[in-house]
PDB file of N, CA and C in Angstrom:
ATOM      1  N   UNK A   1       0.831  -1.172   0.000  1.00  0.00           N
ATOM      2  CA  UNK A   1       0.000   0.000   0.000  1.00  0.00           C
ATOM      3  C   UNK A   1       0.885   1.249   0.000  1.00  0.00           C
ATOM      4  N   UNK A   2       0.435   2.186  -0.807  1.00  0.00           N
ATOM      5  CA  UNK A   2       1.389   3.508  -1.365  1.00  0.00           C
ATOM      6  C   UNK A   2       0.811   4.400  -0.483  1.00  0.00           C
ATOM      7  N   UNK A   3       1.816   4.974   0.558  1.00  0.00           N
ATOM      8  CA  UNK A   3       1.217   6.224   1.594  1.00  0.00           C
ATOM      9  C   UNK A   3       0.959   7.509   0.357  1.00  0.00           C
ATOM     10  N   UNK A   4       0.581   8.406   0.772  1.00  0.00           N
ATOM     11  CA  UNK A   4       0.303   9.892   0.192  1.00  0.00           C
ATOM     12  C   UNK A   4       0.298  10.216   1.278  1.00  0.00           C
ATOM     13  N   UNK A   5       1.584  11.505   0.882  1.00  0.00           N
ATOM     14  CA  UNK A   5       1.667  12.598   1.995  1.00  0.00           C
ATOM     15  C   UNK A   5       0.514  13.201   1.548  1.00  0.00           C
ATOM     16  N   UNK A   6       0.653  14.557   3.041  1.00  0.00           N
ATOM     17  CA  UNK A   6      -0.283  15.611   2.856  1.00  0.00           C
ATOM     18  C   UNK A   6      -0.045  16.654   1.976  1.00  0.00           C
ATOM     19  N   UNK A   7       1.625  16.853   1.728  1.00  0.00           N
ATOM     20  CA  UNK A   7       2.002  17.726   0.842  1.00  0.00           C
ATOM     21  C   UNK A   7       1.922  17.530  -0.401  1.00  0.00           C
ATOM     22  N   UNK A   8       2.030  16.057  -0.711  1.00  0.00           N
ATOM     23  CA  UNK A   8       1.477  15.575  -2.397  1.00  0.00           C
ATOM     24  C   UNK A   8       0.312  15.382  -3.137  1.00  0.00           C
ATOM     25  N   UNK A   9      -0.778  15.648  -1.878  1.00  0.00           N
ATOM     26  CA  UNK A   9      -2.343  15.998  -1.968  1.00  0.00           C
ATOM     27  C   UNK A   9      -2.461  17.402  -2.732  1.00  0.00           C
ATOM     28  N   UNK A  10      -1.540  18.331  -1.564  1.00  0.00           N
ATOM     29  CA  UNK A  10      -1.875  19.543  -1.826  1.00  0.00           C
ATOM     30  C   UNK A  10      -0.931  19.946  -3.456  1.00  0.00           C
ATOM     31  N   UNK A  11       0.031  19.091  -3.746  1.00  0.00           N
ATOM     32  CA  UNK A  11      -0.031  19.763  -5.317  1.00  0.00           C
ATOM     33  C   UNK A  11      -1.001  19.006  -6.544  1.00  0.00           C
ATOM     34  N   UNK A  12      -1.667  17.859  -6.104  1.00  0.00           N
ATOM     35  CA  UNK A  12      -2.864  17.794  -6.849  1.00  0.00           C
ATOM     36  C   UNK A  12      -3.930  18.152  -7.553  1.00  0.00           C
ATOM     37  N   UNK A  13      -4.093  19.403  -6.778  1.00  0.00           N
ATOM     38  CA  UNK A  13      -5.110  20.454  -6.427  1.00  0.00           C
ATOM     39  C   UNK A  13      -5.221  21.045  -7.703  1.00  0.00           C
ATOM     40  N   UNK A  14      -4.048  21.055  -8.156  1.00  0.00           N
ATOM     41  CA  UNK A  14      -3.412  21.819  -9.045  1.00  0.00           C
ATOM     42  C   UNK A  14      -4.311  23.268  -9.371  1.00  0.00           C
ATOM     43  N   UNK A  15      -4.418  23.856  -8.848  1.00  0.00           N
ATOM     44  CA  UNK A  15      -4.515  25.557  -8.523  1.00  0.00           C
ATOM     45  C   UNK A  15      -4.602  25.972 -10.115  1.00  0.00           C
ATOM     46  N   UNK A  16      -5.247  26.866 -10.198  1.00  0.00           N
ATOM     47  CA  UNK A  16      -5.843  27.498 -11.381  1.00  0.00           C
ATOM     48  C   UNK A  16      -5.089  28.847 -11.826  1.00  0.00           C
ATOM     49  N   UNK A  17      -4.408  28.925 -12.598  1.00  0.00           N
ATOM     50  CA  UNK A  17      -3.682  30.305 -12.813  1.00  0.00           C
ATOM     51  C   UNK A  17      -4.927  31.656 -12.941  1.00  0.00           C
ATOM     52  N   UNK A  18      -4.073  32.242 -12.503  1.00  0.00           N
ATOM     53  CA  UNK A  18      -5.307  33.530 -12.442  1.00  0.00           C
ATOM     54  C   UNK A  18      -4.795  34.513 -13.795  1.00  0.00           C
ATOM     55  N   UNK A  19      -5.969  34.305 -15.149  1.00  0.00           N
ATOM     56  CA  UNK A  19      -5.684  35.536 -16.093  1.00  0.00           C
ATOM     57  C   UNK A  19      -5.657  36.785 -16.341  1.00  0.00           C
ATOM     58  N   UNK A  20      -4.543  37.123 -16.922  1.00  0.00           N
ATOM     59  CA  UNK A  20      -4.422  38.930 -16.973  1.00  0.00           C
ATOM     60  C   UNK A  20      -5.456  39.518 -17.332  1.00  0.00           C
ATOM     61  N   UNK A  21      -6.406  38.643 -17.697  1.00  0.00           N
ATOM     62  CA  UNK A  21      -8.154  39.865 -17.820  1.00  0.00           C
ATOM     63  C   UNK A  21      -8.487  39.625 -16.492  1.00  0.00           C
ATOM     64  N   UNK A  22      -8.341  38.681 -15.499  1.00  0.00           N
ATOM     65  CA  UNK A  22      -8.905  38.677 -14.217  1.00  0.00           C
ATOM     66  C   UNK A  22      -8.494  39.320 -13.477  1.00  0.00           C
ATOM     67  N   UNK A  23      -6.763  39.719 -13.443  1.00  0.00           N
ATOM     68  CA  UNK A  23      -6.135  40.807 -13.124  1.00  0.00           C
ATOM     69  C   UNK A  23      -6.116  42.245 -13.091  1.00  0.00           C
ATOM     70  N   UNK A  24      -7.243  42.264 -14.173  1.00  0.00           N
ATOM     71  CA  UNK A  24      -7.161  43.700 -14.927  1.00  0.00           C
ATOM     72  C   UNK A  24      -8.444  44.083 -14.153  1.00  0.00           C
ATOM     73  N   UNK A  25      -9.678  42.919 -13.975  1.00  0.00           N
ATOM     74  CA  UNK A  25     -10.864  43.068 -13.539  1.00  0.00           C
ATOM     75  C   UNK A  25     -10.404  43.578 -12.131  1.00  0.00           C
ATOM     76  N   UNK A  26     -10.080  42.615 -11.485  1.00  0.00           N
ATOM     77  CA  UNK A  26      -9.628  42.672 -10.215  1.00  0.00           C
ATOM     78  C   UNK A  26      -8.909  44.566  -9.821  1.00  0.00           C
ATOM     79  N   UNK A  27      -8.278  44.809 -10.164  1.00  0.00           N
ATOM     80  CA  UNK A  27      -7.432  46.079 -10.201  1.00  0.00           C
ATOM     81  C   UNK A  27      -8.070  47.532 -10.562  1.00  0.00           C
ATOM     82  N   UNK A  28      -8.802  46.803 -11.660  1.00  0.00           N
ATOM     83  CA  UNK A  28      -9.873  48.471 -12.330  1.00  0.00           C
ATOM     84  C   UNK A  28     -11.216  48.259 -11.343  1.00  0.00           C
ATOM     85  N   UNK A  29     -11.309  47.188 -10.056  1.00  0.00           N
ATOM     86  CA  UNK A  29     -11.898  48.079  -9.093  1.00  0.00           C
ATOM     87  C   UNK A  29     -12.001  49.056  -8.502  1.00  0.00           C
ATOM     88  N   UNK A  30     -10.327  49.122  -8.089  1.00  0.00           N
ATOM     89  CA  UNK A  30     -10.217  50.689  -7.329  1.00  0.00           C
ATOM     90  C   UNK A  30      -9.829  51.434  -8.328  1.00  0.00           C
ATOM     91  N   UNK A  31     -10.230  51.808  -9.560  1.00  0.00           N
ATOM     92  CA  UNK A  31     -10.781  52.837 -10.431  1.00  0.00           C
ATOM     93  C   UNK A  31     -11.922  53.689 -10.422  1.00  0.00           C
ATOM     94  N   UNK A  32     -13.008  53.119  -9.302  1.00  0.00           N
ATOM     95  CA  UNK A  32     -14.227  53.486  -9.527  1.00  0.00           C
ATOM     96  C   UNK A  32     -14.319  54.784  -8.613  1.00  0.00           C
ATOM     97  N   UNK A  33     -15.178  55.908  -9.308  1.00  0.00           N
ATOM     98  CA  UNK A  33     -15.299  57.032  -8.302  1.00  0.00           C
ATOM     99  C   UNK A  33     -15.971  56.378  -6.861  1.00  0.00           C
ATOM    100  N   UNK A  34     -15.183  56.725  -5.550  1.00  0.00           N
ATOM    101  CA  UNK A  34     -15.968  56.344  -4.533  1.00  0.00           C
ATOM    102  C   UNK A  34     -15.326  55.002  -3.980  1.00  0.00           C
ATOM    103  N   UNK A  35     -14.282  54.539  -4.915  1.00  0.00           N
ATOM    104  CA  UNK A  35     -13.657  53.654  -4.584  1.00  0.00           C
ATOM    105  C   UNK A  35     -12.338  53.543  -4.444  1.00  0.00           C
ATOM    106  N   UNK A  36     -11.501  53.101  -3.094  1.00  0.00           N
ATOM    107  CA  UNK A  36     -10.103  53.006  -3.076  1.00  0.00           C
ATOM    108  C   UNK A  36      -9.681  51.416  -2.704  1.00  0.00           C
ATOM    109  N   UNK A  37      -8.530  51.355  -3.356  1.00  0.00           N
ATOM    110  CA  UNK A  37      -7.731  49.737  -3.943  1.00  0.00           C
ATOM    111  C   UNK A  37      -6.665  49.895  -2.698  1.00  0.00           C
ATOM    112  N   UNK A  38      -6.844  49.581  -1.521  1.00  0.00           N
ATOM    113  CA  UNK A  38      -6.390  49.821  -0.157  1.00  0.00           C
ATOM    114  C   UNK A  38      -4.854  48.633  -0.517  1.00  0.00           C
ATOM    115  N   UNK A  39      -5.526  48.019  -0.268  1.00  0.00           N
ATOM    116  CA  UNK A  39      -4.247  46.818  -0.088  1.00  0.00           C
ATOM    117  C   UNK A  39      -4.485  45.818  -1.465  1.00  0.00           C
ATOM    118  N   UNK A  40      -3.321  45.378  -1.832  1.00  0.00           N
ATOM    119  CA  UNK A  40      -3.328  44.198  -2.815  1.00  0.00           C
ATOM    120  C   UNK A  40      -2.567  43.363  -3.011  1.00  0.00           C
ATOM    121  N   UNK A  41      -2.122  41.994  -2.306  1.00  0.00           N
ATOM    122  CA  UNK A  41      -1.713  40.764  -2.452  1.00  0.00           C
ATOM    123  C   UNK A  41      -1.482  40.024  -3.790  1.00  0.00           C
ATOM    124  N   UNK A  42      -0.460  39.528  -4.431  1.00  0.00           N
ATOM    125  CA  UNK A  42      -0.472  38.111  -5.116  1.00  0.00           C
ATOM    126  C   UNK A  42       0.587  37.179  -4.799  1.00  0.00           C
ATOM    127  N   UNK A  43       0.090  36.223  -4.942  1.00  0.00           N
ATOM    128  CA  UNK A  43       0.752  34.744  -4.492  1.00  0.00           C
ATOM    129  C   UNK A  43       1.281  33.910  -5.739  1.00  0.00           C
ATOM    130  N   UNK A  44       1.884  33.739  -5.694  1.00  0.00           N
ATOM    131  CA  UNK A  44       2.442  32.722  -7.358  1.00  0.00           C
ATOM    132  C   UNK A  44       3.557  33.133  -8.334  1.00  0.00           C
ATOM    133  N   UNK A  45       4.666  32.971  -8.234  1.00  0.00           N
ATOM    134  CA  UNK A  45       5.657  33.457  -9.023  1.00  0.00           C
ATOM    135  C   UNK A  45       5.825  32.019  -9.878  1.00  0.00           C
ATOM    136  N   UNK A  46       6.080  31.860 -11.481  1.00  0.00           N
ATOM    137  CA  UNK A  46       5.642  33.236 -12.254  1.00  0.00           C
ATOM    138  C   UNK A  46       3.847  33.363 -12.442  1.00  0.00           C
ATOM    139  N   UNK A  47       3.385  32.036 -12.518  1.00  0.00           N
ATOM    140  CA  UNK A  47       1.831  32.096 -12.926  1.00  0.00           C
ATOM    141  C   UNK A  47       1.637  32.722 -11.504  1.00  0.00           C
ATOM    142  N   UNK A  48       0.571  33.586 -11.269  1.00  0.00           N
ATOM    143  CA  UNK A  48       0.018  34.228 -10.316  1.00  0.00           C
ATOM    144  C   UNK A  48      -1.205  32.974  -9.735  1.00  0.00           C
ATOM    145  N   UNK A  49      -1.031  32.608  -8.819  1.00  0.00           N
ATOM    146  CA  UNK A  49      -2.404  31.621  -8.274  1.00  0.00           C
ATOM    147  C   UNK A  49      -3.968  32.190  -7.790  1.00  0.00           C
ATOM    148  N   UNK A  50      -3.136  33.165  -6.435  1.00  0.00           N
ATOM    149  CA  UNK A  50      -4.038  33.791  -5.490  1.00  0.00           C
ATOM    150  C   UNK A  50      -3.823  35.350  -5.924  1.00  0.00           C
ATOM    151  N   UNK A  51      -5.178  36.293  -5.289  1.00  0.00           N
ATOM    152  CA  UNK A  51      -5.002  37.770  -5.124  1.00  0.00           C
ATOM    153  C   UNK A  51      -5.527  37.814  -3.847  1.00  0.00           C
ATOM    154  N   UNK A  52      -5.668  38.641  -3.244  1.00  0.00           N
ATOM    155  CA  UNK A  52      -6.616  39.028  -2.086  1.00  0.00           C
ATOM    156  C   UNK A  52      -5.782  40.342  -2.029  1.00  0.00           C
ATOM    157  N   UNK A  53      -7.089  41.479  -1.210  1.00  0.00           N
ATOM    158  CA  UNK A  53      -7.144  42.765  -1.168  1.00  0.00           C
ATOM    159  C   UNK A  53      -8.275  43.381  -0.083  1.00  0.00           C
ATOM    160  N   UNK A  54      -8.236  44.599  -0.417  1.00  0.00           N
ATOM    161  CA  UNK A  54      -8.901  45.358   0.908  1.00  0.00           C
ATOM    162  C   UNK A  54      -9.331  47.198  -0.079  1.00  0.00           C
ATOM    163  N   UNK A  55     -10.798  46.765  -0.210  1.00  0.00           N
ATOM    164  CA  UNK A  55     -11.006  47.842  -0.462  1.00  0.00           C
ATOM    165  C   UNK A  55     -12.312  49.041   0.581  1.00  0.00           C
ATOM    166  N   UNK A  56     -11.800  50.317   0.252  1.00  0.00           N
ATOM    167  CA  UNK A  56     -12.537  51.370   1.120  1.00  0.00           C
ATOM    168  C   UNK A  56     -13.643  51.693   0.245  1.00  0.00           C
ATOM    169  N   UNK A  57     -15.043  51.724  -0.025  1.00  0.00           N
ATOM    170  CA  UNK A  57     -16.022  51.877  -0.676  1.00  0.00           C
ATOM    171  C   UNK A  57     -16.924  53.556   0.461  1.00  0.00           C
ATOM    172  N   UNK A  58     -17.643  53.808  -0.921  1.00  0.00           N
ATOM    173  CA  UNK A  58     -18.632  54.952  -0.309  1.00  0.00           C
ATOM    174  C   UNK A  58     -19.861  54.088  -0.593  1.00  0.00           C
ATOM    175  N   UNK A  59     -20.381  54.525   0.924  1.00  0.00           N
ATOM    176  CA  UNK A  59     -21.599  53.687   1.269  1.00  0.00           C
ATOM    177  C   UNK A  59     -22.741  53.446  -0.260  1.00  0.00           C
ATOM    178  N   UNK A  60     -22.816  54.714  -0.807  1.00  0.00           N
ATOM    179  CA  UNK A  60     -23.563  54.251  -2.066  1.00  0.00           C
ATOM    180  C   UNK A  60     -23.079  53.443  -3.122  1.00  0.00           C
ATOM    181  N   UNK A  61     -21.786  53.324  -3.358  1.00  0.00           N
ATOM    182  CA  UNK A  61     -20.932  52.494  -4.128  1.00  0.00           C
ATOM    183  C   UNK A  61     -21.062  51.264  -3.790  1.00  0.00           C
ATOM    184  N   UNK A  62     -21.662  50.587  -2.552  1.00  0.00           N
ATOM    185  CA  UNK A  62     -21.278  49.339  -2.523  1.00  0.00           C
ATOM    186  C   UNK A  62     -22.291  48.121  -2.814  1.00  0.00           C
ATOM    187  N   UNK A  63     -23.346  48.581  -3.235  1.00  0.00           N
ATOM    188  CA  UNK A  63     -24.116  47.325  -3.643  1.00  0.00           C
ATOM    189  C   UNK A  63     -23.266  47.108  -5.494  1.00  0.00           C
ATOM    190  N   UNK A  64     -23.118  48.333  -5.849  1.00  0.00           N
ATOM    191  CA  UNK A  64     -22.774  48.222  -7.310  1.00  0.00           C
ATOM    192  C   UNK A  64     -21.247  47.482  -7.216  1.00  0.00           C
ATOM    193  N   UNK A  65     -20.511  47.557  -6.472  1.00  0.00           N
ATOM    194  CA  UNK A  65     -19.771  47.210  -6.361  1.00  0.00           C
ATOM    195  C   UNK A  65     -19.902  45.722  -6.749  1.00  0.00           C
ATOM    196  N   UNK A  66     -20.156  45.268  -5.108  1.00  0.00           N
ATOM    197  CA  UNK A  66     -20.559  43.551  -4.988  1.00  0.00           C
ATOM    198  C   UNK A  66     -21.054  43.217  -6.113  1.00  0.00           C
ATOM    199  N   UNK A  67     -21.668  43.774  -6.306  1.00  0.00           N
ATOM    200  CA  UNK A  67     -22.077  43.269  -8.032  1.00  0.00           C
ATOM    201  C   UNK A  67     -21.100  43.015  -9.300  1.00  0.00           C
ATOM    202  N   UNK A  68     -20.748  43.814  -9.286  1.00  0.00           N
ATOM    203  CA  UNK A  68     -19.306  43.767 -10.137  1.00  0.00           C
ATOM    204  C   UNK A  68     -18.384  42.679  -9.849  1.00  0.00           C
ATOM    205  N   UNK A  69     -18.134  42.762  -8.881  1.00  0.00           N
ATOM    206  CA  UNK A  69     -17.385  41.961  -8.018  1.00  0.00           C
ATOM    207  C   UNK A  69     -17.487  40.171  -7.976  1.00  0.00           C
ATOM    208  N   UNK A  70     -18.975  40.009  -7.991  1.00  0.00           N
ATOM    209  CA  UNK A  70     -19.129  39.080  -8.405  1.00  0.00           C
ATOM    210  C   UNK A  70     -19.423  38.462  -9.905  1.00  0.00           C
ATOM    211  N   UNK A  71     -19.789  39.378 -10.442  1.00  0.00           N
ATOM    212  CA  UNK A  71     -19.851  39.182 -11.698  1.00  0.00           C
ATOM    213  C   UNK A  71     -18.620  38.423 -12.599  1.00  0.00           C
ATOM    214  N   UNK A  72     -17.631  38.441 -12.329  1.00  0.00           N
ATOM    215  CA  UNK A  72     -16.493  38.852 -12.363  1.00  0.00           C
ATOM    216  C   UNK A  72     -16.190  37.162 -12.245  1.00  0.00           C
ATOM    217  N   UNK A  73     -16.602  36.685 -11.133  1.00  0.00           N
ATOM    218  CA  UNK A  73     -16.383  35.270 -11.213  1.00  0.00           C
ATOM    219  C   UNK A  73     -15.299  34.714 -10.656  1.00  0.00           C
ATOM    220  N   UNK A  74     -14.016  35.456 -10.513  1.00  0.00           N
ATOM    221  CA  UNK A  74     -12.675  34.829  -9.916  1.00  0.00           C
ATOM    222  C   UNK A  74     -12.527  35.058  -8.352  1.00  0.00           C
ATOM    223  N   UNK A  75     -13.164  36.118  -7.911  1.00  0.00           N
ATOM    224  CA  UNK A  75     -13.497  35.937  -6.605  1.00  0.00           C
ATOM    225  C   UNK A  75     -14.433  35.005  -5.447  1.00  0.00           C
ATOM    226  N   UNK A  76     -13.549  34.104  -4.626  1.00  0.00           N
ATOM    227  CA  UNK A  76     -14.095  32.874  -3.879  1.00  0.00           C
ATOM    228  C   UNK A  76     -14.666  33.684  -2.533  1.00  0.00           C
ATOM    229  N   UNK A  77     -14.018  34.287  -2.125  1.00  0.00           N
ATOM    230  CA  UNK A  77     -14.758  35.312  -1.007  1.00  0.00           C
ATOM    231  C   UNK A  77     -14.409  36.632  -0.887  1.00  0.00           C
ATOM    232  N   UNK A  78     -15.985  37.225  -0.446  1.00  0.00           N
ATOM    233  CA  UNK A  78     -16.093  38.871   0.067  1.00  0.00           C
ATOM    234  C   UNK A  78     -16.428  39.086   1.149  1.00  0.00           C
ATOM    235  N   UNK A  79     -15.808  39.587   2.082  1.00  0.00           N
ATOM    236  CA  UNK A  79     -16.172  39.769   3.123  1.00  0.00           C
ATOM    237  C   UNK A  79     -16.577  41.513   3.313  1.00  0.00           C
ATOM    238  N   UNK A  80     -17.257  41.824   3.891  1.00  0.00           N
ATOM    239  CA  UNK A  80     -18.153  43.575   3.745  1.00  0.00           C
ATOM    240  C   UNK A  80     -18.187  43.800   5.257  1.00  0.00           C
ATOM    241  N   UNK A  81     -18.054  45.250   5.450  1.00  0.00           N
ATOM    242  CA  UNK A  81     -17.644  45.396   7.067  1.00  0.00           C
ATOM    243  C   UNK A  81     -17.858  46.862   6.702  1.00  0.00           C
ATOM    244  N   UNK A  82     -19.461  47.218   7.334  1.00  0.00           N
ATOM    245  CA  UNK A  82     -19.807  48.477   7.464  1.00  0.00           C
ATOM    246  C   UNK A  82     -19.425  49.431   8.513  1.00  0.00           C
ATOM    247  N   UNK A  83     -18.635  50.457   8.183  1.00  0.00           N
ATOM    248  CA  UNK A  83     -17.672  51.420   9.012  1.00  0.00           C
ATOM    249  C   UNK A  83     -18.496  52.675   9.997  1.00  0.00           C
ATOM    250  N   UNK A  84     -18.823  52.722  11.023  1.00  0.00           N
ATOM    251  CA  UNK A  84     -19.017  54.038  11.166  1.00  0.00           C
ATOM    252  C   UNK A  84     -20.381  54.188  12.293  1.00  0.00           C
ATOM    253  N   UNK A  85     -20.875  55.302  13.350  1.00  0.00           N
ATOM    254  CA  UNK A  85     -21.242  54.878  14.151  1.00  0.00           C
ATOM    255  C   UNK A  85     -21.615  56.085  14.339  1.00  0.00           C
ATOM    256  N   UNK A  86     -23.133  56.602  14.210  1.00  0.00           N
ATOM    257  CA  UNK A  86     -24.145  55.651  14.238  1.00  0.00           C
ATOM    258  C   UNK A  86     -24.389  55.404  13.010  1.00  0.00           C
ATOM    259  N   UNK A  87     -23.945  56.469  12.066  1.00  0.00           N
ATOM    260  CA  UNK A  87     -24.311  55.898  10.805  1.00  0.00           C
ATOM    261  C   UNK A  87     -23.031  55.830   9.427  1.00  0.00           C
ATOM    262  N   UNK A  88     -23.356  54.684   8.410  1.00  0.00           N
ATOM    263  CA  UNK A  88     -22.541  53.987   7.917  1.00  0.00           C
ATOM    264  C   UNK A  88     -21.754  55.198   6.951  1.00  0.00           C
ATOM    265  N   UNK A  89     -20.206  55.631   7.126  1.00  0.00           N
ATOM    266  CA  UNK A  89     -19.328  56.811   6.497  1.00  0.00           C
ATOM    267  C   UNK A  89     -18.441  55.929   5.369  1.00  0.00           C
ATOM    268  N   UNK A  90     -18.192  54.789   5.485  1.00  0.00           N
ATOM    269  CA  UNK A  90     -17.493  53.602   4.837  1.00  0.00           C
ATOM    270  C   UNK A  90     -18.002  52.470   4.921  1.00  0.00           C
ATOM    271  N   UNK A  91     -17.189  51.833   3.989  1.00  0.00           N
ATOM    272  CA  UNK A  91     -17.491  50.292   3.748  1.00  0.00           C
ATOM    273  C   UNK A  91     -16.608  49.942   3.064  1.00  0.00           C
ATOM    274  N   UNK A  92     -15.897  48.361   4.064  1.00  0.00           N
ATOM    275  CA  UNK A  92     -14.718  47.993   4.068  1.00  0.00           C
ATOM    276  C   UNK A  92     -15.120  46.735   3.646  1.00  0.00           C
ATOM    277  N   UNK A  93     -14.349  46.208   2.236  1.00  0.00           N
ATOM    278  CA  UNK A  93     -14.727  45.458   1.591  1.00  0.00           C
ATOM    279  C   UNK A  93     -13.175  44.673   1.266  1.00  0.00           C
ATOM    280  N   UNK A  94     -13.339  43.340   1.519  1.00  0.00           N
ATOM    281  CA  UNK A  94     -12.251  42.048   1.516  1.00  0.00           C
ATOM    282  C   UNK A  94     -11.982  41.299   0.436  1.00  0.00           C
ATOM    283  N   UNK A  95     -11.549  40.515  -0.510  1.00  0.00           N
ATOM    284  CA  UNK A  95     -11.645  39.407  -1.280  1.00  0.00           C
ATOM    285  C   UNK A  95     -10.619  39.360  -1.255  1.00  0.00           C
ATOM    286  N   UNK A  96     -10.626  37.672  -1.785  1.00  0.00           N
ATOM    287  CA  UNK A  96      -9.713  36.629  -2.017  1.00  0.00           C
ATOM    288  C   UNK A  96     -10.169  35.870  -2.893  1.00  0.00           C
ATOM    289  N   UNK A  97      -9.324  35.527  -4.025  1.00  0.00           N
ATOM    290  CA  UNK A  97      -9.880  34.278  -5.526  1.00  0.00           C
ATOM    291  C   UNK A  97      -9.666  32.821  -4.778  1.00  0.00           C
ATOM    292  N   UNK A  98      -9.200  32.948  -3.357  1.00  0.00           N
ATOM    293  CA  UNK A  98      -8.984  31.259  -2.978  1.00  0.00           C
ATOM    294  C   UNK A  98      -9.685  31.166  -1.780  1.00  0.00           C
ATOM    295  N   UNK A  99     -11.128  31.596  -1.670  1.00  0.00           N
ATOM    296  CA  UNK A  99     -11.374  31.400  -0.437  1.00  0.00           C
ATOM    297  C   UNK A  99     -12.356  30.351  -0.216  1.00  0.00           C
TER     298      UNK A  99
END
């Protein structure tokens, strides 16, 4: 009987390169009036695997956003985190293509 490590599982997986139109999608987010491209991560030298990021949205920007956002398709999770007290001044918005 042939063991399998855990580490020879995990290159099985074989991970999905992420394309320079998904890149481009991803990035001409924080293009949008009302929108800032806070932080931005990639993982994968040379094919790029993962992105994840952190964007600052204006409260009216962000349903259109998520929308976009998902539309988009390469993003596995969004996480949304309404800023402000008592009432909402930001909206702090997460993704990752590997979540």
């Amino acid at each position: 009987m042939e063991v399998t490590r855990g580490s020879d599982k995990v290159g099985q997986l074989g991970r999905a390169e992420i394309s320079q139109e998904d890149l481009d999608h991803l990035a001409g987010l924080g293009e949008v009036d009302g929108v800032d491209l806070v932080s931005w991560h990639k993982r994968g030298t040379p094919a790029i695997e993962r992105v994840s990021g952190s964007l600052h949205v204006a409260p009216s920007e962000a349903g259109r956003l998520v929308d976009q956002i998902v539309a988009g398709g390469v993003v596995g999770g969004l996480h949304v985190f309404p800023r402000g007290i008592p009432a909402v001044t930001l909206v702090e918005m997460q993704f990752d293509t590997d979540a």
